[in-house]
Protein backbone atom coordinates (compact mmCIF):
# COMPACT_ATOMS: atom_id res chain seq x y z
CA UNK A 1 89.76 142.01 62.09
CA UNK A 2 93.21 141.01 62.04
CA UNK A 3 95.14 141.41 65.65
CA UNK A 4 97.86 143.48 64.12
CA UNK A 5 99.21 146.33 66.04
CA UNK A 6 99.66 150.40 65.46
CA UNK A 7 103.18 151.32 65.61
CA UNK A 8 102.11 154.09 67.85
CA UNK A 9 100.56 152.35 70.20
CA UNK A 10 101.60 148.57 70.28
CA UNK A 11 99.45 145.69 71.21
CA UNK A 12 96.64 148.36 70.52
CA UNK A 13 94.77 146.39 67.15
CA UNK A 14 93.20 149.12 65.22
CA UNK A 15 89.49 149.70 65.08
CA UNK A 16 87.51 148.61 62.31
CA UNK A 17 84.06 149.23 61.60
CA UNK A 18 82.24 147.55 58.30
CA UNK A 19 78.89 149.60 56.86
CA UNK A 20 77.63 149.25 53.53
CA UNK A 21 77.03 152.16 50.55
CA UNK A 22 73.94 153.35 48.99
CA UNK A 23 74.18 150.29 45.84
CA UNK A 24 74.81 147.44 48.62
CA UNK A 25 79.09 147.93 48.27
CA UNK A 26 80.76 147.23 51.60
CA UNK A 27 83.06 150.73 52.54
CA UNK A 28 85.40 149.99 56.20
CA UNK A 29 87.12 152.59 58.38
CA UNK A 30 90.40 151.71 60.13
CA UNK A 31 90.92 154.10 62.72
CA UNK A 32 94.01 154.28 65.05
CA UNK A 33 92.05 155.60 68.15
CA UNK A 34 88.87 154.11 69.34
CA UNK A 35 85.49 156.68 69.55
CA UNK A 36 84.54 157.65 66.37
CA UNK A 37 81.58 156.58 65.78
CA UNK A 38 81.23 155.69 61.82
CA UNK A 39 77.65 155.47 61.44
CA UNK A 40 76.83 158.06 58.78
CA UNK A 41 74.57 156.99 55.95
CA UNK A 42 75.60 157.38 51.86
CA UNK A 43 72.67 159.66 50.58
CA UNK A 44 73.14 158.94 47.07
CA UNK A 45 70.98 157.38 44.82
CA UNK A 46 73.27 154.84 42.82
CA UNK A 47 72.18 151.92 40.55
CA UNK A 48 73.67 148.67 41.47
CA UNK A 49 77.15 148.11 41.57
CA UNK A 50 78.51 146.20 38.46
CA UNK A 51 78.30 142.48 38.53
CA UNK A 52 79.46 141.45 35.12
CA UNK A 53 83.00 141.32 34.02
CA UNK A 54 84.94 138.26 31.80
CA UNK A 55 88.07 136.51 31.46
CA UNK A 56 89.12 135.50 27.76
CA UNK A 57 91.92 133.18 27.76
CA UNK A 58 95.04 134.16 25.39
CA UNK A 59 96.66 130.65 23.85
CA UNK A 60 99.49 132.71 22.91
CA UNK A 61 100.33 133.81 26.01
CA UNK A 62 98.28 131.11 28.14
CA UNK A 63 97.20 134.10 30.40
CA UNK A 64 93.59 135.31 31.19
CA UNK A 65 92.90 138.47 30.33
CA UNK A 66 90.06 141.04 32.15
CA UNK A 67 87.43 142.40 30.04
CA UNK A 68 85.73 144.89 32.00
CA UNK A 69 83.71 147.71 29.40
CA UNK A 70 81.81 149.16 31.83
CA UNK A 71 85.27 150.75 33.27
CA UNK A 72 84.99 152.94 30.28
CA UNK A 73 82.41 155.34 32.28
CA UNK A 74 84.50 155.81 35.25
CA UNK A 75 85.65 159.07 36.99
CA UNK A 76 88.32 160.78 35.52
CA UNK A 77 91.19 163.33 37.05
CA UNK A 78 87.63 165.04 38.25
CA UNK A 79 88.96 169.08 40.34
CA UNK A 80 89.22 168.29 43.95
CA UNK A 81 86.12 169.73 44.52
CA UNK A 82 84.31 166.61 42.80
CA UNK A 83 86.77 163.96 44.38
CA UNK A 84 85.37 160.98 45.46
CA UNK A 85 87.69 159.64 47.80
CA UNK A 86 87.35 162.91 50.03
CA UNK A 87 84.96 162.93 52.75
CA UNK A 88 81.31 163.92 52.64
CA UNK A 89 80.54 167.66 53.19
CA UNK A 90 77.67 169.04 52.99
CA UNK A 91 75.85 168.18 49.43
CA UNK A 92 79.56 167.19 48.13
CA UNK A 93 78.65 163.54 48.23
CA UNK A 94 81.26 160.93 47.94
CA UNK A 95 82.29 157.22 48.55
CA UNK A 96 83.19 158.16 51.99
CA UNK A 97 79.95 158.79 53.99
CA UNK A 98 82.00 160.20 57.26
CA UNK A 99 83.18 163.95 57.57
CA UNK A 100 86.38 162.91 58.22
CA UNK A 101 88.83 159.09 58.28
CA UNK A 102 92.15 157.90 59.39
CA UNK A 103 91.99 155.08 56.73
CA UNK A 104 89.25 153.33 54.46
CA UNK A 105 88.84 150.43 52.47
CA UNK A 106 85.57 150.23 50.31
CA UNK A 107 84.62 148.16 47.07
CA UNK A 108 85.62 149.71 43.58
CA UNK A 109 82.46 151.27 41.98
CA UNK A 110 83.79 150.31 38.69
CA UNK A 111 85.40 147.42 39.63
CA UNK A 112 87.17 144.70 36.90
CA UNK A 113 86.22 141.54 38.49
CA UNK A 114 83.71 140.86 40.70
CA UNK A 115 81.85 138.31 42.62
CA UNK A 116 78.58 138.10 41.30
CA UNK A 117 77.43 137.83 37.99
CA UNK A 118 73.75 137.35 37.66
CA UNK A 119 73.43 137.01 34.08
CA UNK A 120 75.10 133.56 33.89
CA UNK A 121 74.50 130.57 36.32
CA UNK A 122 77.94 128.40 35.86
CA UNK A 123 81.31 129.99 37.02
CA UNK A 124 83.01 128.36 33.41
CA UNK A 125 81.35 129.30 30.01
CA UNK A 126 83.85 127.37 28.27
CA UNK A 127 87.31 126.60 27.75
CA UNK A 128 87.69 130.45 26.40
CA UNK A 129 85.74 132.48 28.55
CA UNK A 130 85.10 132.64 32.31
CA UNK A 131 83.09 134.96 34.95
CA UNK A 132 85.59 137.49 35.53
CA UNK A 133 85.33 136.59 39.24
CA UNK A 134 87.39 138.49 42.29
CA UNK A 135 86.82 141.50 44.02
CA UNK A 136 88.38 144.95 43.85
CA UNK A 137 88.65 147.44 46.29
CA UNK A 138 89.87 150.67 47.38
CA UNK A 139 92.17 151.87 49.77
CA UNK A 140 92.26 155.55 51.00
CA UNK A 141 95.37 156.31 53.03
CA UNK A 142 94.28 159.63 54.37
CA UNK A 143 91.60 162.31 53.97
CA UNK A 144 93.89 165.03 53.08
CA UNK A 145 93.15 165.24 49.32
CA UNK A 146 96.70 166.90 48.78
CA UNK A 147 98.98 164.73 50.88
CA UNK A 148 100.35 161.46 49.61
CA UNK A 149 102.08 158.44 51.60
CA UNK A 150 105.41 160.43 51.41
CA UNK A 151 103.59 163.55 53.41
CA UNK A 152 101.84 161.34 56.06
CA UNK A 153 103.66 160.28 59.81
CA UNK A 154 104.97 156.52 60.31
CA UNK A 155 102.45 155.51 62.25
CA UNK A 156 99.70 156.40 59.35
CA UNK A 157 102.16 154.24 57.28
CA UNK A 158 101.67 151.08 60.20
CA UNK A 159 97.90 151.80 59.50
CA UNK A 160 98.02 151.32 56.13
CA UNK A 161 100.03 148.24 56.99
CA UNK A 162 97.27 146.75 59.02
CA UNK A 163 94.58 147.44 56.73
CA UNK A 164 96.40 145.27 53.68
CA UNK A 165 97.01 142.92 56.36
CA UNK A 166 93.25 142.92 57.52
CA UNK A 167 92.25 142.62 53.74
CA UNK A 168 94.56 139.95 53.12
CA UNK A 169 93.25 138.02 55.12
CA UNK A 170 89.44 138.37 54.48
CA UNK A 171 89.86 138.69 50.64
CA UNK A 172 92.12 135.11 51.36
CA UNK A 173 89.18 133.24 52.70
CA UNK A 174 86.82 134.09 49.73
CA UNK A 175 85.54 130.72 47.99
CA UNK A 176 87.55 130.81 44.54
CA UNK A 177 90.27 133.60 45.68
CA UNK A 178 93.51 132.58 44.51
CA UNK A 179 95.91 135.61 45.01
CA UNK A 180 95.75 138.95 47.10
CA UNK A 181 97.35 141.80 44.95
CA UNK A 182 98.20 145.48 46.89
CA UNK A 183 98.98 147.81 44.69
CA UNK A 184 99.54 151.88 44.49
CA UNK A 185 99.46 153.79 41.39
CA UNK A 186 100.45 157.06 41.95
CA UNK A 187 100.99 159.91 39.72
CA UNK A 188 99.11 160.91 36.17
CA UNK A 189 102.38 159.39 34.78
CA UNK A 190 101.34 156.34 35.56
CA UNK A 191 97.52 156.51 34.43
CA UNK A 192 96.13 157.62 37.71
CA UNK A 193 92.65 158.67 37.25
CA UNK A 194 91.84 159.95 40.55
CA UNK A 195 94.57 162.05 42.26
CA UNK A 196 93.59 161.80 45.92
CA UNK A 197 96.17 159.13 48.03
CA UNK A 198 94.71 155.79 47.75
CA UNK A 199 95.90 152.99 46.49
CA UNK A 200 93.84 149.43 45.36
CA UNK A 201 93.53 145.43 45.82
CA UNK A 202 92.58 142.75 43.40
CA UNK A 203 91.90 139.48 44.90
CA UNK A 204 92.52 137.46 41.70
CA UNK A 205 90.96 134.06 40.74
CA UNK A 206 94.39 132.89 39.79
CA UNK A 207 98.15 133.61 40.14
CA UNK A 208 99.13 136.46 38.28
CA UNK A 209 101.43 135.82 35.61
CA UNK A 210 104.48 137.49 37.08
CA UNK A 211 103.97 136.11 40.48
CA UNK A 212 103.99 132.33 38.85
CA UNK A 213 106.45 133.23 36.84
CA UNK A 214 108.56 134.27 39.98
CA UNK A 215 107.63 130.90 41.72
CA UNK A 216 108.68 128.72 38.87
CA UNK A 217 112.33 130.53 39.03
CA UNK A 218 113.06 129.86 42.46
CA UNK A 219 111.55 126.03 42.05
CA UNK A 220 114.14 126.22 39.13
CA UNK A 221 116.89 127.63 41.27
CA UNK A 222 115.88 125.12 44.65
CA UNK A 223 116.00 121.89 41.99
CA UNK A 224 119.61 123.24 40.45
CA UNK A 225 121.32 124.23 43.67
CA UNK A 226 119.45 122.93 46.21
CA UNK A 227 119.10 126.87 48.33
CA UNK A 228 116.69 129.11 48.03
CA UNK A 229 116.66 131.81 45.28
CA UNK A 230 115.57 134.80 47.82
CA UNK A 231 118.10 134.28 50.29
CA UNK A 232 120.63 134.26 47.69
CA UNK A 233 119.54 137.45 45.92
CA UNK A 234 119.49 139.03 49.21
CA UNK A 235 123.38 137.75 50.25
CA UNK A 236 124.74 139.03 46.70
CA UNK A 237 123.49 142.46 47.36
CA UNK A 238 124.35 142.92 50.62
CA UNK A 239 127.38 141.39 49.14
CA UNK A 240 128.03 143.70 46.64
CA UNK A 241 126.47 147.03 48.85
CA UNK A 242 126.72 149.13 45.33
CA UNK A 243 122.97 149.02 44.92
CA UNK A 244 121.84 148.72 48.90
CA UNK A 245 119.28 151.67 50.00
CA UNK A 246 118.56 150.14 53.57
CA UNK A 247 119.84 147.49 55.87
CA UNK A 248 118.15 147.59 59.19
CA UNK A 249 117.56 145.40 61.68
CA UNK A 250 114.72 143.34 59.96
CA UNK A 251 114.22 144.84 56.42
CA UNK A 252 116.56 145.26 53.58
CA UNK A 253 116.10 147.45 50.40
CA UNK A 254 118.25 147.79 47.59
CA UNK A 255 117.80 148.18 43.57
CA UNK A 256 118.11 144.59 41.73
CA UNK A 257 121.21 144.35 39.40
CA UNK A 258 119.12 143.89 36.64
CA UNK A 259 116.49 146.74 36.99
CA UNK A 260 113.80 147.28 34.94
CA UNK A 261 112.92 150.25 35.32
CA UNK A 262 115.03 153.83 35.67
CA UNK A 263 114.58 153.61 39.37
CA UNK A 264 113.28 150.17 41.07
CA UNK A 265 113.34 149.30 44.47
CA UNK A 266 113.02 145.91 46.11
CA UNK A 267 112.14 145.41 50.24
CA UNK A 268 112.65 142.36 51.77
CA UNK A 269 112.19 141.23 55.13
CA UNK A 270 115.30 139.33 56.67
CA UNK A 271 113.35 136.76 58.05
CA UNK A 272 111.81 134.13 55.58
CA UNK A 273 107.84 134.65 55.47
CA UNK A 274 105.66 134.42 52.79
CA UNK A 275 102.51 136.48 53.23
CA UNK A 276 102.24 140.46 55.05
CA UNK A 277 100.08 138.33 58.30
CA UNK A 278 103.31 136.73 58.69
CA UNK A 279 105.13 139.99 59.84
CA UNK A 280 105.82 140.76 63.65
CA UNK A 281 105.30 144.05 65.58
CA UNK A 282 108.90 144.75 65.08
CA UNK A 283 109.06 143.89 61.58
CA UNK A 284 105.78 146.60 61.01
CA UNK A 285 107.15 149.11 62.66
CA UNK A 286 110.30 148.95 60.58
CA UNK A 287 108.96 149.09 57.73
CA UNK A 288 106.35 151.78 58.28
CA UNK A 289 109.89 153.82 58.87
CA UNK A 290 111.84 152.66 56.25
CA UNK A 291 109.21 152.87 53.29
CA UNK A 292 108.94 156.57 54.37
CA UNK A 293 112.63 157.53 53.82
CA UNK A 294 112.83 155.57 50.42
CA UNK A 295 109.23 157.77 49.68
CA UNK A 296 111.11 160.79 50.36
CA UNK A 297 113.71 160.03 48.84
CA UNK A 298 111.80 159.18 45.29
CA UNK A 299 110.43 162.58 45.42
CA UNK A 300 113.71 164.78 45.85
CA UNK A 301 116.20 162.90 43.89
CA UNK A 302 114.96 164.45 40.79
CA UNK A 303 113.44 167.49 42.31
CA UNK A 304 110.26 166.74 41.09
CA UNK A 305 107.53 164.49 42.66
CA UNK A 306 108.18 161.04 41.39
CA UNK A 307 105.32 158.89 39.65
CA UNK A 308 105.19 155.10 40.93
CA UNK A 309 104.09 151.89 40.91
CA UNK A 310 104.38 150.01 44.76
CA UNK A 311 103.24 146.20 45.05
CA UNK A 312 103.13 143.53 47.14
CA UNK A 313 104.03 140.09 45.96
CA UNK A 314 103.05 137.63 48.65
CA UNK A 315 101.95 133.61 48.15
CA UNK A 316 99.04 132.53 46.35
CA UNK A 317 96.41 131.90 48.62
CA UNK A 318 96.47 127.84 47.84
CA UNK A 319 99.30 125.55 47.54
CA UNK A 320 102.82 125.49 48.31
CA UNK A 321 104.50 128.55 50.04
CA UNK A 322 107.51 127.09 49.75
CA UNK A 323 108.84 128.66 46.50
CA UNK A 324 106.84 132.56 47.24
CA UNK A 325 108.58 135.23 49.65
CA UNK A 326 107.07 138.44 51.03
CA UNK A 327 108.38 141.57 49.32
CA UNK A 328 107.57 145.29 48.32
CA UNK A 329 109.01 146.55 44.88
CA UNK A 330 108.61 149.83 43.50
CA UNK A 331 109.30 151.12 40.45
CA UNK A 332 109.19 154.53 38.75
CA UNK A 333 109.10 155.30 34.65
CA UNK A 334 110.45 158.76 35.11
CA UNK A 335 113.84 159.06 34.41
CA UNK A 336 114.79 162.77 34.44
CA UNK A 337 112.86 165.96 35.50
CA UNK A 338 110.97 166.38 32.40
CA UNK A 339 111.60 162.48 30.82
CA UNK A 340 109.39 159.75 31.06
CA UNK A 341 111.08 155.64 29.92
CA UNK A 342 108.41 154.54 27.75
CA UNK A 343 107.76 150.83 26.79
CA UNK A 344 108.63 150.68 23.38
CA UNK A 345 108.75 148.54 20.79
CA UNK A 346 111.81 146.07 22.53
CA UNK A 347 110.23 145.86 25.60
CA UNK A 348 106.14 145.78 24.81
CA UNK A 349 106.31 144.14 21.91
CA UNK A 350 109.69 141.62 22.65
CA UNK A 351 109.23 141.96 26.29
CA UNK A 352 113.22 142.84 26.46
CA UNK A 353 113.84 145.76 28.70
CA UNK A 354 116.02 148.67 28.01
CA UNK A 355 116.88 150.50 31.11
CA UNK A 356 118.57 154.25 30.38
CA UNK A 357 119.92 154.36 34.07
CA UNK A 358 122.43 152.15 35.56
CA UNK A 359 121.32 150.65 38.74
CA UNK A 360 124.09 151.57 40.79
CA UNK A 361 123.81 155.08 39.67
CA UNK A 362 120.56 155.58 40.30
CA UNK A 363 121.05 153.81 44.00
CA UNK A 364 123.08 156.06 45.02
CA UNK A 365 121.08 158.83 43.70
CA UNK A 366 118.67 157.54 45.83
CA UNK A 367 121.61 157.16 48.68
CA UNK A 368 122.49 161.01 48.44
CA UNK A 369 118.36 161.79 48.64
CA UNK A 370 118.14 159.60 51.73
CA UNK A 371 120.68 160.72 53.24
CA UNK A 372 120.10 164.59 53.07
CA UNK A 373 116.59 164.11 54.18
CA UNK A 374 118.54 162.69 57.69
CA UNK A 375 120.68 166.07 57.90
């Protein structure tokens, strides 16, 4: 367990208790308060978890990409009676054993890469095709099958903040991990195919593309100039203030000039650290307020509740840190009340983005919603 801290009650680490699920899957409860006892048993009758998943390197590209066919057969949008992320009750059996949980992390039932993979004894099959080695899991941010991370208190927020932390740091010392990946999907916009609030992790057996892609640019930039590409990002916006959403004490937020997406928020820490163990008590508690304002605010700008994508790009796992910086973007396709930005032709096929809002616009859309949720 990590010795991270609850925002409500600081120095206090959270408790965290590790059982295991009726096909051999570990599930773990993060609980704010010490004395509930998490000893209930999963009585389902499941088949073994998955074990076998492949990566098929694309030349074109030079990127691996996850075959996983057995995700075919997995849950989908099922009423909230059938949810699986709620708690047990009664003969409603889920993934969650207990009655009730502050916070729990268990492996992905259909998960798209995985450590074991008993039908093949080497790791490499050949220069095409590997093991599709990692480990997915779950994370469930609250029991309440109708809230969401915009709903929940701060200190549920510095929770969730401990329990990436806690995973980072586990998933990290994994023989053949190369990168921890935090994610949140959230909306059907998006492809969500459970509803409850949860969000995932991939612990990836190499750098994601966009994440090496982000380290070569600020090698790039460090070689040209001789400073470092983050800080200098961070000094133009602050800079130019048009696109700023926060500036607080030890986080920043603001929309990049050259968005993406309709609405797309980065979060930065002002201090230089690569990876979310790196972050102080202060810094935590920061952010668990911050990232609840900007949540807010996504969901009354338009009036309607806003579909996202939040991630976490940290350092690989190996290798120089030098060239990766902590931060938290989010992005949203949804660029009206009843209009989605799809990726067309330009941007899927070309990979050259189109975005139909300007970025200053939409920041101080975002401005006006954070704002009024303060009055």
């Amino acid at each position: 367990m990590s010795t991270s801290t609850s925002p409500d009650h600081p120095g206090a680490a959270p408790v965290k208790v590790v059982r295991t699920l009726a096909d051999g899957r570990a599930i773990i409860y993060f609980d704010a308060q010490p004395g509930n006892v998490r000893d209930s048993v999963d009585r389902r009758e499941l088949e073994d978890a998955p074990t076998h998943t492949e990566l098929r390197h694309d030349p074109l590209a030079d990127q691996w990409v996850v075959v996983a066919g057995h995700r075919q057969a997995r849950t989908f949008l099922p009423p909230s009676s059938e949810c699986p992320l709620c708690p047990t009750h009664g003969d409603q059996l889920t993934e969650i054993p207990e009655g009730d949980y502050d916070v729990v992390v268990f492996e992905n039932r259909f998960p798209s890469l995985t450590q074991h993979d008993p039908g093949q004894d080497a790791e490499v099959y050949d220069e095409r095709t590997r093991h599709g080695f990692g480990r997915c899991e779950v994370v469930c941010f609250t029991s309440d099958h109708g809230s969401s991370l915009a709903n929940v208190p701060a200190e549920r927020i510095g929770l969730v903040l401990d329990a990436w932390i806690d995973r980072t740091l586990d998933l990290s010392a994994i023989d053949g991990v190369e990168y921890v990946f935090i994610f949140e999907n959230r909306g059907v916009e998006i492809g969500v195919t459970l509803s409850h609030p949860h969000g995932q992790i991939y612990a990836y057996p190499f750098v994601p593309p966009r994440d090496e892609q982000i380290r070569t640019s600020a090698r790039s930039f460090h070689d040209r100039t001789g400073t470092d590409l983050f800080a200098h990002i961070i000094e133009q916006e602050v800079s130019d203030a048009d696109r700023v959403l926060y500036d607080g004490e030890h986080w920043i937020a603001f929309i990049p000039r050259a968005a993406r997406w309709p609405f797309e928020i980065q979060l930065f820490t002002k201090r230089a650290i690569s990876r979310l163990p790196d972050l102080t008590e202060a810094e935590k508690v920061e952010f668990a307020t911050m990232y609840l304002r900007i949540l807010k605010a996504l969901d009354s700008t338009l009036g309607v509740q806003m579909p996202y994508i939040a991630a976490w790009h940290q350092a690989p796992v190996h290798g120089d840190e030098q060239f990766s910086r902590l931060f938290l973007e989010i992005f949203s396709l949804r660029r009206a009340p009843g209009k989605l930005k799809y990726l067309a032709g330009s941007e899927s096929a070309a990979a050259v983005w189109i975005n139909d809002i300007c970025p200053e616009d939409a920041a101080q859309m975002l401005r006006d919603a954070m704002g009024a949720s303060e009055e």
